[in-house]
Protein backbone atom coordinates (compact mmCIF):
# COMPACT_ATOMS: atom_id res chain seq x y z
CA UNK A 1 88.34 146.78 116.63
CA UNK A 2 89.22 146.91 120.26
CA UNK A 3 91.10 149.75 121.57
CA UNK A 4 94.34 147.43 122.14
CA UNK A 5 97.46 148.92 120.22
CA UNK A 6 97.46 147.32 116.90
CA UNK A 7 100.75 146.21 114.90
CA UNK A 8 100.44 147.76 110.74
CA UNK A 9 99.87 143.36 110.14
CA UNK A 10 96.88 143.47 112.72
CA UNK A 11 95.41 146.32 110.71
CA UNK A 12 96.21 144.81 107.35
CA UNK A 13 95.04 141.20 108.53
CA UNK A 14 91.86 142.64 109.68
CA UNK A 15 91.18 144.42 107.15
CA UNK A 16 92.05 142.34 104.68
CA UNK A 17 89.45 139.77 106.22
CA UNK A 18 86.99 142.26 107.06
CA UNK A 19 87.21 142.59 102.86
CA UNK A 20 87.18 139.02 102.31
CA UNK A 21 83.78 138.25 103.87
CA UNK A 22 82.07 141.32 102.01
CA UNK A 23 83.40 140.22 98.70
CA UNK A 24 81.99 136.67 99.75
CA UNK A 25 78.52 137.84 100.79
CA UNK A 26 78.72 139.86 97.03
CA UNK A 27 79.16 136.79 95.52
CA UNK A 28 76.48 134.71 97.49
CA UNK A 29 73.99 136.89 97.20
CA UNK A 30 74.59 137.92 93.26
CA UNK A 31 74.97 134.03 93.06
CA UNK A 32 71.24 133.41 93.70
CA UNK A 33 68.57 133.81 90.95
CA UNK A 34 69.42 136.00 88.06
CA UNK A 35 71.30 139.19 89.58
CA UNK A 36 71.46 141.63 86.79
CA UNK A 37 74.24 144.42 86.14
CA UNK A 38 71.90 146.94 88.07
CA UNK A 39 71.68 144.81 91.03
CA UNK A 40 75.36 143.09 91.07
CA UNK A 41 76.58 147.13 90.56
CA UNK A 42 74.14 148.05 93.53
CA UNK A 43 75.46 145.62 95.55
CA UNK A 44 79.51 146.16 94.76
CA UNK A 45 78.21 150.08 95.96
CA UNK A 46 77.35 148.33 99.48
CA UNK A 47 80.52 146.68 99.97
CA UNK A 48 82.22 150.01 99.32
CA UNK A 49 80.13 151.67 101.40
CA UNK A 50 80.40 149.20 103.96
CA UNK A 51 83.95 149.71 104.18
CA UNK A 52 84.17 153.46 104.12
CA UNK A 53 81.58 153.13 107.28
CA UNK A 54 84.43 151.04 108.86
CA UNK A 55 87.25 153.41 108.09
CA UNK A 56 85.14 156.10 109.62
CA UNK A 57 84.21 154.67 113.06
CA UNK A 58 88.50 153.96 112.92
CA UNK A 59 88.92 157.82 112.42
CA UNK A 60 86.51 158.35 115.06
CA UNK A 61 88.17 156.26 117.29
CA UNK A 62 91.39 158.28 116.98
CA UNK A 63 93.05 155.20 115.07
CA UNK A 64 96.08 156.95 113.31
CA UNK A 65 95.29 157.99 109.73
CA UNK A 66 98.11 156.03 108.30
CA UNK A 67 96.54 153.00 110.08
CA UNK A 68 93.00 154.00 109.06
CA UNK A 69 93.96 154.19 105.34
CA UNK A 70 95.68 150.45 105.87
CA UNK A 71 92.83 149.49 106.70
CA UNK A 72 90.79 150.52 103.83
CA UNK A 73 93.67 149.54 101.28
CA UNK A 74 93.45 145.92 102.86
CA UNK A 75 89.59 145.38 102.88
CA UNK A 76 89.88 146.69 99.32
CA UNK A 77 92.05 144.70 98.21
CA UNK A 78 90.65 141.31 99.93
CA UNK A 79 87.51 142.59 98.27
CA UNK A 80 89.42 142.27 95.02
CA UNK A 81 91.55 139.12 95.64
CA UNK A 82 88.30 137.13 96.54
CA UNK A 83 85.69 138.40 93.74
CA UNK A 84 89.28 137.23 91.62
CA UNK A 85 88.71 133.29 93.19
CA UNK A 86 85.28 133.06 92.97
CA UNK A 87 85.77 134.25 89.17
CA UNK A 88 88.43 131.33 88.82
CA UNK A 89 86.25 129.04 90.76
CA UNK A 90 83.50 129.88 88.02
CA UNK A 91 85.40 129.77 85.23
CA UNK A 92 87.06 126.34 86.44
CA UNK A 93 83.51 125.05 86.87
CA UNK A 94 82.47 125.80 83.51
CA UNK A 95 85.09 124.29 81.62
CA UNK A 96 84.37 120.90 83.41
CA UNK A 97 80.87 121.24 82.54
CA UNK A 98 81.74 121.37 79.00
């Protein structure tokens, strides 16, 4: 993020996208070949680990801890609202394919 003052709905938005594409490389990559429990688990580890690097280089940059933890509560939950689509997607998918 640049060091511009940021509204709480910047910090939300942004992390709440910053979430979004995570949860979509998740799915893309446990999408291809057959990703097993180990490796999809492995993988949902990176994404929170990814994050948690990003709410650390915000605390490092003196963002404000109640805009920090924004943050982290919005990539979270875009994490959460997309792996929730691409579930539907599936499930929609499979029911026309029976």
């Amino acid at each position: 993020m640049s060091s511009r003052v940021h509204t709480f709905e910047d910090v939300r938005r942004l992390g709440s996208e910053h979430g979004h594409e995570l949860a979509a490389a998740l799915v893309l990559a446990s999408s291809r070949g057959n990703a097993d429990r180990a490796l999809k688990r492995q993988m949902a580890r990176i994404v929170l680990s990814q994050i948690a690097a990003a709410v650390e280089q915000l605390r490092n940059a003196a963002f404000p801890d109640e805009l920090a933890a924004l943050y982290e509560h919005a990539a979270r939950q875009g994490v959460r609202d997309e792996l929730l689509k691409s579930q539907a997607i599936a499930a929609r998918l499979e029911r026309r394919a029976a």
